[in-house]
PDB file of N, CA and C in Angstrom:
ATOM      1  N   UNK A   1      23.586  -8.636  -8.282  1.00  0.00           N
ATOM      2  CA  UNK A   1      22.606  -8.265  -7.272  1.00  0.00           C
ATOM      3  C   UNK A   1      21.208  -8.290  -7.903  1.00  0.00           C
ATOM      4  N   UNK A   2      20.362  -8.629  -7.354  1.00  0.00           N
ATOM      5  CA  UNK A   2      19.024  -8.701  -7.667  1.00  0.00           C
ATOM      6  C   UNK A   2      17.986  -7.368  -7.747  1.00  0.00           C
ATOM      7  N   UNK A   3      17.665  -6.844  -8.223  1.00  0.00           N
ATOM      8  CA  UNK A   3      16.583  -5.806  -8.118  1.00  0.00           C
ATOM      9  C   UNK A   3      15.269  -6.195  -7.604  1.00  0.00           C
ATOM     10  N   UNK A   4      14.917  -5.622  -7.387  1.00  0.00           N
ATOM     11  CA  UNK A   4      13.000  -5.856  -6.678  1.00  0.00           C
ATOM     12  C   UNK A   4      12.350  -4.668  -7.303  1.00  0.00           C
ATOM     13  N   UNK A   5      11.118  -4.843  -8.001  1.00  0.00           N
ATOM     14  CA  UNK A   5      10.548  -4.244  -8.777  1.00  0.00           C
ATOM     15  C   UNK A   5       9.161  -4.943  -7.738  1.00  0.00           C
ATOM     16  N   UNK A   6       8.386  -3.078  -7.606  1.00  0.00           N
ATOM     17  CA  UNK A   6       6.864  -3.728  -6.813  1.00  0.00           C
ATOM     18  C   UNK A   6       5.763  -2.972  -7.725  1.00  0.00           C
ATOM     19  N   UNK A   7       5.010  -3.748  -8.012  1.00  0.00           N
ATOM     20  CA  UNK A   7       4.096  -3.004  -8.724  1.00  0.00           C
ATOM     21  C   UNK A   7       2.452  -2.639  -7.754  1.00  0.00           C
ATOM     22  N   UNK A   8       1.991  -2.533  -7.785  1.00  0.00           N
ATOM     23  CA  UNK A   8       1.150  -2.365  -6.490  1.00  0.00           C
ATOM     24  C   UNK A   8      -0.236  -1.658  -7.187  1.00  0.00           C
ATOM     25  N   UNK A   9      -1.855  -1.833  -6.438  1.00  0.00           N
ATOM     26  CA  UNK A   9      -2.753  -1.335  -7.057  1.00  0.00           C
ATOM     27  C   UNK A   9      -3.601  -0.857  -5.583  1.00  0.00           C
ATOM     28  N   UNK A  10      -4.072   0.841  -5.541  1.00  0.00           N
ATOM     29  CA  UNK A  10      -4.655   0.906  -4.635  1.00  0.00           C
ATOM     30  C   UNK A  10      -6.127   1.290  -4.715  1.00  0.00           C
ATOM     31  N   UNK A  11      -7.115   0.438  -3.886  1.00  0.00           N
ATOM     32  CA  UNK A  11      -8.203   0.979  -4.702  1.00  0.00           C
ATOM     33  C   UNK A  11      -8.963   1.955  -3.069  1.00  0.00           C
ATOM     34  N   UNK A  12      -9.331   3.000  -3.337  1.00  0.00           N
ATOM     35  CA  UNK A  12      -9.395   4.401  -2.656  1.00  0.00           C
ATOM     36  C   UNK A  12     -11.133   3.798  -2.386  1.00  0.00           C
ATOM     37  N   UNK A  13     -11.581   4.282  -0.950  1.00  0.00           N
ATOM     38  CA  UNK A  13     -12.616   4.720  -0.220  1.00  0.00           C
ATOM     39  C   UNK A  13     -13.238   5.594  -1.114  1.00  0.00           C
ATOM     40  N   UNK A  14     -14.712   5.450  -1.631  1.00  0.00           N
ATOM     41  CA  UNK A  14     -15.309   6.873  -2.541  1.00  0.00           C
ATOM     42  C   UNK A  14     -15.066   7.541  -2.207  1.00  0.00           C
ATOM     43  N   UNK A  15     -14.635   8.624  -3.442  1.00  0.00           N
ATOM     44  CA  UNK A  15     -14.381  10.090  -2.680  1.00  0.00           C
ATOM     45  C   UNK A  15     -13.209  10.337  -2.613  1.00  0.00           C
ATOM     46  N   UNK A  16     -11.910   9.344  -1.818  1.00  0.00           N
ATOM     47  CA  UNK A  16     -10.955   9.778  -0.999  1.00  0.00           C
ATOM     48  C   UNK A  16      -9.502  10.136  -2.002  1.00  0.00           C
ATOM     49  N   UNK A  17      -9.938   9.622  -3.149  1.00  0.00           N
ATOM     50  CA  UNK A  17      -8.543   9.629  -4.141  1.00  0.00           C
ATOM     51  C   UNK A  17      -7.544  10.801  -4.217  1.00  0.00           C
ATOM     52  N   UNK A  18      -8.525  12.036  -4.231  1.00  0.00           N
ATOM     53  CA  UNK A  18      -8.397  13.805  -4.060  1.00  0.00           C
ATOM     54  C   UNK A  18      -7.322  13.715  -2.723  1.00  0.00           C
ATOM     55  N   UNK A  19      -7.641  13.050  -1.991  1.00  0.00           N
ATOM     56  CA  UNK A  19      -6.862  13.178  -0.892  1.00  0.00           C
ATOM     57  C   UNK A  19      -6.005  12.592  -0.614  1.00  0.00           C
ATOM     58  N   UNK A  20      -5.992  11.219  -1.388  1.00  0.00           N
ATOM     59  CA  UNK A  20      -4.559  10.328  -1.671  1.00  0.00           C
ATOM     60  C   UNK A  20      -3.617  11.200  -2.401  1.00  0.00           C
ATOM     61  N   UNK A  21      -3.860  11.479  -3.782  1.00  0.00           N
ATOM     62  CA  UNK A  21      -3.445  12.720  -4.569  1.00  0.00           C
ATOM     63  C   UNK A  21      -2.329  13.555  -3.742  1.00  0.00           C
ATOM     64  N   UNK A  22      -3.105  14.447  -2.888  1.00  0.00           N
ATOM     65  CA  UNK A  22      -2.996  16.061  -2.159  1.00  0.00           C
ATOM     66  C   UNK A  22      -1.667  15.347  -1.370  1.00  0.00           C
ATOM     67  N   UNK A  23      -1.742  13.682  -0.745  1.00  0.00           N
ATOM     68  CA  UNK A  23      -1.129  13.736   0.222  1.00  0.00           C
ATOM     69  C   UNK A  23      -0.090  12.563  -0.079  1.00  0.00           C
ATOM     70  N   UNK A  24       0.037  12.365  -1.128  1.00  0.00           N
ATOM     71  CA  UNK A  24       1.334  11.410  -1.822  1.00  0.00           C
ATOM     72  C   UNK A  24       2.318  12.208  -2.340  1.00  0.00           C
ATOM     73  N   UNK A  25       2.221  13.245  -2.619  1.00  0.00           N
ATOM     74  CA  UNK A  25       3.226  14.122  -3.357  1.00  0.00           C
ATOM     75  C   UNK A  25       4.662  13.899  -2.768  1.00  0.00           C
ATOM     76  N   UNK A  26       4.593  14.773  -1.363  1.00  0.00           N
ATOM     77  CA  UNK A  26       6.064  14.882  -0.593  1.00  0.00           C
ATOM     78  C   UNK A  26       6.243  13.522  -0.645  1.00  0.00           C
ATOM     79  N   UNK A  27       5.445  12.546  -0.268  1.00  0.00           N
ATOM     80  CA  UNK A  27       5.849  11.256  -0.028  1.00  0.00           C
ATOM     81  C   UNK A  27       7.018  10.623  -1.495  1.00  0.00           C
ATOM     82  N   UNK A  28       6.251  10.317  -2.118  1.00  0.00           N
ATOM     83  CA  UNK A  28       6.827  10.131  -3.824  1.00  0.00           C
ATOM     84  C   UNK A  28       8.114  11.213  -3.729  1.00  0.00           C
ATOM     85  N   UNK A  29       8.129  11.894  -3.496  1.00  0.00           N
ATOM     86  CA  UNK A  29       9.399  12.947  -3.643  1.00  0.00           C
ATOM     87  C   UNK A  29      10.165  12.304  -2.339  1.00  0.00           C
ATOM     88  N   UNK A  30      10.044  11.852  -1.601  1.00  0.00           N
ATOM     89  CA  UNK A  30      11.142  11.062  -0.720  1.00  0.00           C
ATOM     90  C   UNK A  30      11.601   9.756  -0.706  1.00  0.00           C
ATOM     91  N   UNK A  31      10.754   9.278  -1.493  1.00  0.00           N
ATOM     92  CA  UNK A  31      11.026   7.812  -1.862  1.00  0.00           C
ATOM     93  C   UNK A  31      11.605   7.700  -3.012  1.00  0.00           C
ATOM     94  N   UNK A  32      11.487   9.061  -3.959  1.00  0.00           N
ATOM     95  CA  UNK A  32      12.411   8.669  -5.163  1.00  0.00           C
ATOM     96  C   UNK A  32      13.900   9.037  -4.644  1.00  0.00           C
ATOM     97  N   UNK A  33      13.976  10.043  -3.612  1.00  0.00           N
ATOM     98  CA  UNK A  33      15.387  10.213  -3.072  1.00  0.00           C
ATOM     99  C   UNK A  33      16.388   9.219  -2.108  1.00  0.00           C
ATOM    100  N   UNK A  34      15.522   8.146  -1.704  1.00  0.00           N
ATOM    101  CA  UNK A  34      16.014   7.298  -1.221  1.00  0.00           C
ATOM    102  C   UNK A  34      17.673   6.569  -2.076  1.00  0.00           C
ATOM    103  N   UNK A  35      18.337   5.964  -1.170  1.00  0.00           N
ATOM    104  CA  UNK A  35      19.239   5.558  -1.974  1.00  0.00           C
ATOM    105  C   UNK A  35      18.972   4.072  -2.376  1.00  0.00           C
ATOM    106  N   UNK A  36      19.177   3.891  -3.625  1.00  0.00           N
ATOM    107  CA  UNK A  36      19.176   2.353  -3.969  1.00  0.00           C
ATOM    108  C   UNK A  36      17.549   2.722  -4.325  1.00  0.00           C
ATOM    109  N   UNK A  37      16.933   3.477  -4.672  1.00  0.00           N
ATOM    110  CA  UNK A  37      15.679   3.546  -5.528  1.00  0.00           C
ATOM    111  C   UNK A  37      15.976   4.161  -6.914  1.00  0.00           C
ATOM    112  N   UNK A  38      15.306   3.047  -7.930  1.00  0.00           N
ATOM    113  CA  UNK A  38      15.762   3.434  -9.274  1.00  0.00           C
ATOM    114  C   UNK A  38      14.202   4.032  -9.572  1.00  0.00           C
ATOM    115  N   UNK A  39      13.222   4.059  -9.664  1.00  0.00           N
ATOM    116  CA  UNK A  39      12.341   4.577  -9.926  1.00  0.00           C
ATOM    117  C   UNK A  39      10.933   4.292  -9.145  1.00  0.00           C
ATOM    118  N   UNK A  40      10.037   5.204  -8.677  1.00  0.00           N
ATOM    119  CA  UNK A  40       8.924   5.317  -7.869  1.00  0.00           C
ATOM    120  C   UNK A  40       7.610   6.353  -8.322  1.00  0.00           C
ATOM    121  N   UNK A  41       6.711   5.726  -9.083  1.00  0.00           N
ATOM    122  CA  UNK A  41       5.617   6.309  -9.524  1.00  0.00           C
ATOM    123  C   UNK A  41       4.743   5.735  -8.988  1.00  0.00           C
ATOM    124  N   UNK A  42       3.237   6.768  -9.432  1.00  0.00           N
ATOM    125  CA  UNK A  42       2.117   6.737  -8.846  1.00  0.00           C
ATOM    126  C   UNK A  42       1.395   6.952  -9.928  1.00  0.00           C
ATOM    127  N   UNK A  43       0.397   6.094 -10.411  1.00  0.00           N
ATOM    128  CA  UNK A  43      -0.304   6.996 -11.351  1.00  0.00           C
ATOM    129  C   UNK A  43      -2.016   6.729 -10.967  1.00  0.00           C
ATOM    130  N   UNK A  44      -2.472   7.169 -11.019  1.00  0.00           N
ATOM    131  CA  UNK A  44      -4.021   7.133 -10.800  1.00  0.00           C
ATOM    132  C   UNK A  44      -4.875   6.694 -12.264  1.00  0.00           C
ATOM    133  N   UNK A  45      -6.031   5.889 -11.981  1.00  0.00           N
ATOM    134  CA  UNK A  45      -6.119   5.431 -12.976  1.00  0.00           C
ATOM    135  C   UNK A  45      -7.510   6.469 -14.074  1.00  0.00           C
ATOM    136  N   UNK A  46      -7.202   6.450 -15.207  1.00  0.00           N
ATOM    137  CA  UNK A  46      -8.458   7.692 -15.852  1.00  0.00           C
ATOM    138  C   UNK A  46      -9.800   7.066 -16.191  1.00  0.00           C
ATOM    139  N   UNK A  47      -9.745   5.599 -15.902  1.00  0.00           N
ATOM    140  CA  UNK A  47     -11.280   4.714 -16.158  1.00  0.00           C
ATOM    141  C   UNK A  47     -11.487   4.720 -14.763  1.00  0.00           C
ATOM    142  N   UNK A  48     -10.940   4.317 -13.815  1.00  0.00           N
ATOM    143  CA  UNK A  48     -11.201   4.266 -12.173  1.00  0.00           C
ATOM    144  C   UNK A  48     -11.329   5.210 -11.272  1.00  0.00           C
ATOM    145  N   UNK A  49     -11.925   5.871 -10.905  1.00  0.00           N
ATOM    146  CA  UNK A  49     -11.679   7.588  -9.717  1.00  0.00           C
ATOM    147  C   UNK A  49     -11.553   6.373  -8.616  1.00  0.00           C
ATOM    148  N   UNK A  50     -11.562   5.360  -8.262  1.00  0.00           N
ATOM    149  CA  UNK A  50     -10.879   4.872  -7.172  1.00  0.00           C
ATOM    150  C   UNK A  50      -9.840   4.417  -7.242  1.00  0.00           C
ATOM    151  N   UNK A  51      -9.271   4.369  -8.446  1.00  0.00           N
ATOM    152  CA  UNK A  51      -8.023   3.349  -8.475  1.00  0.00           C
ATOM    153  C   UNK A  51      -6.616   4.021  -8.706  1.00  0.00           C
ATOM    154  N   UNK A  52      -5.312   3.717  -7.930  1.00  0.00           N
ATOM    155  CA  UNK A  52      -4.196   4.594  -8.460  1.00  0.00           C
ATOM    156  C   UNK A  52      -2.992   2.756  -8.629  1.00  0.00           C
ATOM    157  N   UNK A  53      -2.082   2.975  -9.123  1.00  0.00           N
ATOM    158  CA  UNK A  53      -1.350   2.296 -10.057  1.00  0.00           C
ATOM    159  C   UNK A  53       0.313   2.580  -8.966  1.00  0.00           C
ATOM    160  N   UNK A  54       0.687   1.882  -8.256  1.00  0.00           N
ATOM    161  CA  UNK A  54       2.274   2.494  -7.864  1.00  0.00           C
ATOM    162  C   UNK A  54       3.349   1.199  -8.565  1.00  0.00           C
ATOM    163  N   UNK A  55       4.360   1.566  -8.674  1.00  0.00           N
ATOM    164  CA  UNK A  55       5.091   1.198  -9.810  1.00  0.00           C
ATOM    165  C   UNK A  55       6.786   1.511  -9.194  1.00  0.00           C
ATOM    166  N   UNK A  56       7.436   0.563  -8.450  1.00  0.00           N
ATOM    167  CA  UNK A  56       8.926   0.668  -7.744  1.00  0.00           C
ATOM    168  C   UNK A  56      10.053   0.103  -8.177  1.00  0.00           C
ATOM    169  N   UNK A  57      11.266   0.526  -8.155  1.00  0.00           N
ATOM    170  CA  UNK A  57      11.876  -0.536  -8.412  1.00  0.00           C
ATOM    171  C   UNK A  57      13.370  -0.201  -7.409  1.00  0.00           C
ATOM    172  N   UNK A  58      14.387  -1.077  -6.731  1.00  0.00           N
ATOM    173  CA  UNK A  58      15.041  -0.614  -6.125  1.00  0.00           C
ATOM    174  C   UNK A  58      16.526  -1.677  -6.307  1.00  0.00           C
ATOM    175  N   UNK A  59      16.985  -1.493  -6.017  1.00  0.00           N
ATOM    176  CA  UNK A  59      18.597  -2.280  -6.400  1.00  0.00           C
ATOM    177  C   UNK A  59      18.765  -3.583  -5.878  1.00  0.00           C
ATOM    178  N   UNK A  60      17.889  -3.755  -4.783  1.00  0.00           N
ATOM    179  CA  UNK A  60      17.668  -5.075  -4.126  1.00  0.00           C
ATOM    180  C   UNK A  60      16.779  -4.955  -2.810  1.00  0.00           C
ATOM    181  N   UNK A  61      16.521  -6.472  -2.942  1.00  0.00           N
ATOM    182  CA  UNK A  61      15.090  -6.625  -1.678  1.00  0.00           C
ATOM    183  C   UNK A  61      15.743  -5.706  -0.125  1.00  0.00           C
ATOM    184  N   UNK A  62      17.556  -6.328  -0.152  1.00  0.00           N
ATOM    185  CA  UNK A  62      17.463  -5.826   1.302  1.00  0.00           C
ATOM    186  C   UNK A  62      17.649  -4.274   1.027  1.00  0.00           C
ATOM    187  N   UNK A  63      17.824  -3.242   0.149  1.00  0.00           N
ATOM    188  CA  UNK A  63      17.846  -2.142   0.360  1.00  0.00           C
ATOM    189  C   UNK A  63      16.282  -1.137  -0.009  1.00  0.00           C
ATOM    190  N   UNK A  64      15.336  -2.353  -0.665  1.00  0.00           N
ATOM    191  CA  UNK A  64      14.254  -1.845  -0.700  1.00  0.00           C
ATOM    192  C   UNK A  64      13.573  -2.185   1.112  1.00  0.00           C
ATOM    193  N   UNK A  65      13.822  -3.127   1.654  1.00  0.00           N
ATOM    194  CA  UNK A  65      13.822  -2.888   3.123  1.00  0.00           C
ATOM    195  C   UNK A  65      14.299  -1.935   4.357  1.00  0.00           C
ATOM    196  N   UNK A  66      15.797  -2.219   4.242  1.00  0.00           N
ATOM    197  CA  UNK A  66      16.367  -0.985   4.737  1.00  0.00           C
ATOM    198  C   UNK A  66      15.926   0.229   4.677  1.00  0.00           C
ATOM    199  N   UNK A  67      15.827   0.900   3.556  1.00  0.00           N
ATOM    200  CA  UNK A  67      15.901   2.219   3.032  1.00  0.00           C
ATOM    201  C   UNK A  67      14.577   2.725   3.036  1.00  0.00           C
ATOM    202  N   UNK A  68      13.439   1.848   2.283  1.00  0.00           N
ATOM    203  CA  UNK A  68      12.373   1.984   2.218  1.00  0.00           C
ATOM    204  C   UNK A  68      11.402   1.750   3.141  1.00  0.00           C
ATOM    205  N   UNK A  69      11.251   0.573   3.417  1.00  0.00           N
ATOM    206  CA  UNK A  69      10.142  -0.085   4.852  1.00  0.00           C
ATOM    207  C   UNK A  69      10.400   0.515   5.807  1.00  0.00           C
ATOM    208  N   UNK A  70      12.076   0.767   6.348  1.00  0.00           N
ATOM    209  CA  UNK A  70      12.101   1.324   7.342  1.00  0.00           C
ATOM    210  C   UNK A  70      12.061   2.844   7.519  1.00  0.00           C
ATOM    211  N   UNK A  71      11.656   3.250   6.842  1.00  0.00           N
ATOM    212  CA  UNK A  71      11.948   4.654   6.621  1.00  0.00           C
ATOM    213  C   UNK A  71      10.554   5.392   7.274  1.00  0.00           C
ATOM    214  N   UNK A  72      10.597   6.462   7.911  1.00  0.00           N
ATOM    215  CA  UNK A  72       9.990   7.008   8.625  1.00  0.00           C
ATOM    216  C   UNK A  72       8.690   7.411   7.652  1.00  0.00           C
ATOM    217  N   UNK A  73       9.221   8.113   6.745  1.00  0.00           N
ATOM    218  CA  UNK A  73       8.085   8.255   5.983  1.00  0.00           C
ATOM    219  C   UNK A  73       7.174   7.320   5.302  1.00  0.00           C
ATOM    220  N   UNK A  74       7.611   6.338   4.639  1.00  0.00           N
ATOM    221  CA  UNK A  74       7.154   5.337   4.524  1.00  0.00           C
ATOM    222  C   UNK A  74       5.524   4.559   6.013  1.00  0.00           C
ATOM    223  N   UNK A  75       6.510   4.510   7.332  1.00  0.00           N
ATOM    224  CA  UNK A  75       5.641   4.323   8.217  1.00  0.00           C
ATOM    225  C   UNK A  75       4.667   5.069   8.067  1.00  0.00           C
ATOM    226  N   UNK A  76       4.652   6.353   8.511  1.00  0.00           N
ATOM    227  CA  UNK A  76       3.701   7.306   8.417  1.00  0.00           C
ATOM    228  C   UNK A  76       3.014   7.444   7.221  1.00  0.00           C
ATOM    229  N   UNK A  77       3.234   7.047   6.012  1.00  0.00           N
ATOM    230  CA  UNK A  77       2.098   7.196   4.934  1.00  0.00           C
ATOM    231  C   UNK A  77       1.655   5.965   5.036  1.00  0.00           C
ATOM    232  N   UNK A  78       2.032   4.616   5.354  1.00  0.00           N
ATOM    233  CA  UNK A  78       0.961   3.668   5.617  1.00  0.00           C
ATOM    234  C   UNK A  78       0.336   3.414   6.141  1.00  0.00           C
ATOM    235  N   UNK A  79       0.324   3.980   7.330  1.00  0.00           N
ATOM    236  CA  UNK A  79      -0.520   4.274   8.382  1.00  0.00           C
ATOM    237  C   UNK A  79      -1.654   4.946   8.055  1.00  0.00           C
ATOM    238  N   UNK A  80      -1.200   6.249   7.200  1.00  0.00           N
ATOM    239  CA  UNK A  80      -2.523   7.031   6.592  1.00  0.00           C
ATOM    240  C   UNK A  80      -2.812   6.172   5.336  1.00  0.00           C
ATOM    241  N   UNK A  81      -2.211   5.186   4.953  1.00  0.00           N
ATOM    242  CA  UNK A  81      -3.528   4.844   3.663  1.00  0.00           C
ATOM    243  C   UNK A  81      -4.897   4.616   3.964  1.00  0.00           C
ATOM    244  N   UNK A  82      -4.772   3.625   5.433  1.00  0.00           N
ATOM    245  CA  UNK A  82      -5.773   3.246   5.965  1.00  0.00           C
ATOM    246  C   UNK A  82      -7.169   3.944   6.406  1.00  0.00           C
ATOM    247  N   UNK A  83      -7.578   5.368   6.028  1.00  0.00           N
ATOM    248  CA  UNK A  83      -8.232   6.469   5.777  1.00  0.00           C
ATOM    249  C   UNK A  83      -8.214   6.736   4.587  1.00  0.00           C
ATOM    250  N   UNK A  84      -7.736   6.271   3.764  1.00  0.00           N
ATOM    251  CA  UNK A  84      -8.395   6.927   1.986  1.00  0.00           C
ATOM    252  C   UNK A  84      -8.857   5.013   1.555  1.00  0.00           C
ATOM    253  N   UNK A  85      -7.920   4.344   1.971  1.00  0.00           N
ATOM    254  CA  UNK A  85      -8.039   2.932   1.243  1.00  0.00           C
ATOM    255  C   UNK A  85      -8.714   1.926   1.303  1.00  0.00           C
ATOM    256  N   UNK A  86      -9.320   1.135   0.815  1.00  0.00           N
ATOM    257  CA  UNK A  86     -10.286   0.177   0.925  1.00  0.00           C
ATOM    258  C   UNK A  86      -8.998  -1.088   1.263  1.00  0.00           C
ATOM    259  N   UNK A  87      -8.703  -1.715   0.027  1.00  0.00           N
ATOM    260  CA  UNK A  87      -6.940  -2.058  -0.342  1.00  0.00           C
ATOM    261  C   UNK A  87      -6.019  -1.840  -0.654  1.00  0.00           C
ATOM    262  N   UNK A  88      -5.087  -2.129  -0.828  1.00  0.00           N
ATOM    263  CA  UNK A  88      -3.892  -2.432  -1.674  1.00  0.00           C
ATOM    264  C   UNK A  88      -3.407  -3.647  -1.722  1.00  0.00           C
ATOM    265  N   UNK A  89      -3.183  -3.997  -2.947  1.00  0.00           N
ATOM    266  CA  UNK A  89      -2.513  -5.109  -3.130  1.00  0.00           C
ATOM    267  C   UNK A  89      -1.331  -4.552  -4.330  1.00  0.00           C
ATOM    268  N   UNK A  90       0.067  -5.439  -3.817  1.00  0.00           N
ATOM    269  CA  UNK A  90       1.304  -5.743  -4.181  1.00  0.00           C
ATOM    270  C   UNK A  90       1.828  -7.323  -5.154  1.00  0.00           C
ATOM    271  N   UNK A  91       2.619  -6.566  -5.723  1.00  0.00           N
ATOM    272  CA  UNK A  91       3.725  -7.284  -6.258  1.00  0.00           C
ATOM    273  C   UNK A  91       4.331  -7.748  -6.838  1.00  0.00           C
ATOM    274  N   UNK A  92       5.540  -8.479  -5.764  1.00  0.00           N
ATOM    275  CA  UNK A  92       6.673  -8.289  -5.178  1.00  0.00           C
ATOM    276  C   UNK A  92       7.508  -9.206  -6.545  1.00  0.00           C
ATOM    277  N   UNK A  93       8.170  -8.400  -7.350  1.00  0.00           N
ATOM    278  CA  UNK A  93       8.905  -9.511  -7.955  1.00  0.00           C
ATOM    279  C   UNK A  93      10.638  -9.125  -8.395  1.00  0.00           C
ATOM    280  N   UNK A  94      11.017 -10.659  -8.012  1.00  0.00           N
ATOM    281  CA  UNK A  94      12.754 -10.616  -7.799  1.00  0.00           C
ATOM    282  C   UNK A  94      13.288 -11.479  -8.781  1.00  0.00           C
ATOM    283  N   UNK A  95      13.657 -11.390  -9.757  1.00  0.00           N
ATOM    284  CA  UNK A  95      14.476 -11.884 -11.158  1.00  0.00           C
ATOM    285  C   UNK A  95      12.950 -12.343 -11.026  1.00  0.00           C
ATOM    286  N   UNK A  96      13.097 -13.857 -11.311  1.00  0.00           N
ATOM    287  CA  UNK A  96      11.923 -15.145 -11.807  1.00  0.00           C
ATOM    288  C   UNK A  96      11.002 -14.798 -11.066  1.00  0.00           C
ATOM    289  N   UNK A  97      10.953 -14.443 -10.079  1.00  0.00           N
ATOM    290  CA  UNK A  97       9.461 -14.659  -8.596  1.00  0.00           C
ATOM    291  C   UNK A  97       8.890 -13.495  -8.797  1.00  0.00           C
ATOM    292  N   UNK A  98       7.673 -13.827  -8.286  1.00  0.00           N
ATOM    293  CA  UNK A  98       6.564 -12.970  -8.408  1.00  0.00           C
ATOM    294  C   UNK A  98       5.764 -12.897  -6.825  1.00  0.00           C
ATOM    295  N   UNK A  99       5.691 -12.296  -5.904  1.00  0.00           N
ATOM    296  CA  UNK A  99       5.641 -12.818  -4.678  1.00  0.00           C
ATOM    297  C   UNK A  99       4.148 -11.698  -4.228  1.00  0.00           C
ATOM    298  N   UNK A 100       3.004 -12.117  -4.361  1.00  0.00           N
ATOM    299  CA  UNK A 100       1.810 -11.814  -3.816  1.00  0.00           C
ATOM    300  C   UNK A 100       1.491 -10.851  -2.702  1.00  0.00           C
ATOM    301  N   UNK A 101       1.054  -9.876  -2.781  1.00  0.00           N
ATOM    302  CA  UNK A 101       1.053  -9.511  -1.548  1.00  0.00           C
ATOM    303  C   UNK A 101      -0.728  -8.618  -0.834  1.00  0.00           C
ATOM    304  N   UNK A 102      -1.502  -8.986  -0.463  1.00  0.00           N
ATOM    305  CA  UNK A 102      -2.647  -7.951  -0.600  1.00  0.00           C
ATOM    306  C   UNK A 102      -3.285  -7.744   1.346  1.00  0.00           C
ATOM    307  N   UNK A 103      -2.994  -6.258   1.320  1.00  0.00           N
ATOM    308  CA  UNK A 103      -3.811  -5.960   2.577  1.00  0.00           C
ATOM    309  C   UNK A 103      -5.103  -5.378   2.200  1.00  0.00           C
ATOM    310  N   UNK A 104      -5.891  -5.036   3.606  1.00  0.00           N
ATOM    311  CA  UNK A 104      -7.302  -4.968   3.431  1.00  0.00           C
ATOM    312  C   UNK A 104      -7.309  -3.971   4.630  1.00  0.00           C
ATOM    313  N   UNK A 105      -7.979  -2.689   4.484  1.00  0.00           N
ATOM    314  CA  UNK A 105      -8.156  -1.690   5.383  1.00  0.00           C
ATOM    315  C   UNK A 105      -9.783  -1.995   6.040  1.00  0.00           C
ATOM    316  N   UNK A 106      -9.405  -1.542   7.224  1.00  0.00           N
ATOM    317  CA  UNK A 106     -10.817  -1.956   7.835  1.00  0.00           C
ATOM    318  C   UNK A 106     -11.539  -0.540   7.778  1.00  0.00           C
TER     319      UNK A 106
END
């Protein structure tokens, strides 16, 4: 089976990181409980006050879908990035591939 490992970079609205912070916690604590998630960090970066670092990895693409994308919480915190976030950009990589991924908050 393939693993999917996402590495991801978010860069925060001035200011808003404090509040990415305050409001990723529970989140990160439900996504590491997911099943078929081997590890889910966040780290914020100590040269950047806008920048945080997320770092996934899950047993495979379709259970990082299933489990993850579809997951309620998941919805609802992406929805709110779009109030702390300028971007995020992803990725997506499966054995060999490396698969691009970057949104843009208006």
């Amino acid at each position: 089976m393939t693993k999917k490992y996402i590495m991801g970079w978010l860069h925060f609205k001035p200011g808003k990181r404090d509040a990415f912070i305050a409001g990723s916690r529970d989140y990160v604590g439900k996504c590491r409980a997911e099943s078929g998630c081997e590890f889910f960090d966040v780290s914020v970066s100590p040269f950047d006050s806008d920048l945080a670092m997320v770092m996934e990895c899950f047993t495979s693409p379709e259970v990082h879908e299933a489990e993850h994308l579809n997951s309620r919480h998941f919805k609802q915190f992406w929805a709110a990035l779009g109030e702390v976030c300028v971007e995020a950009h992803f990725e997506n990589i499966l054995s060999d591939t490396v698969i691009p991924d970057t949104t843009k908050f208006a």
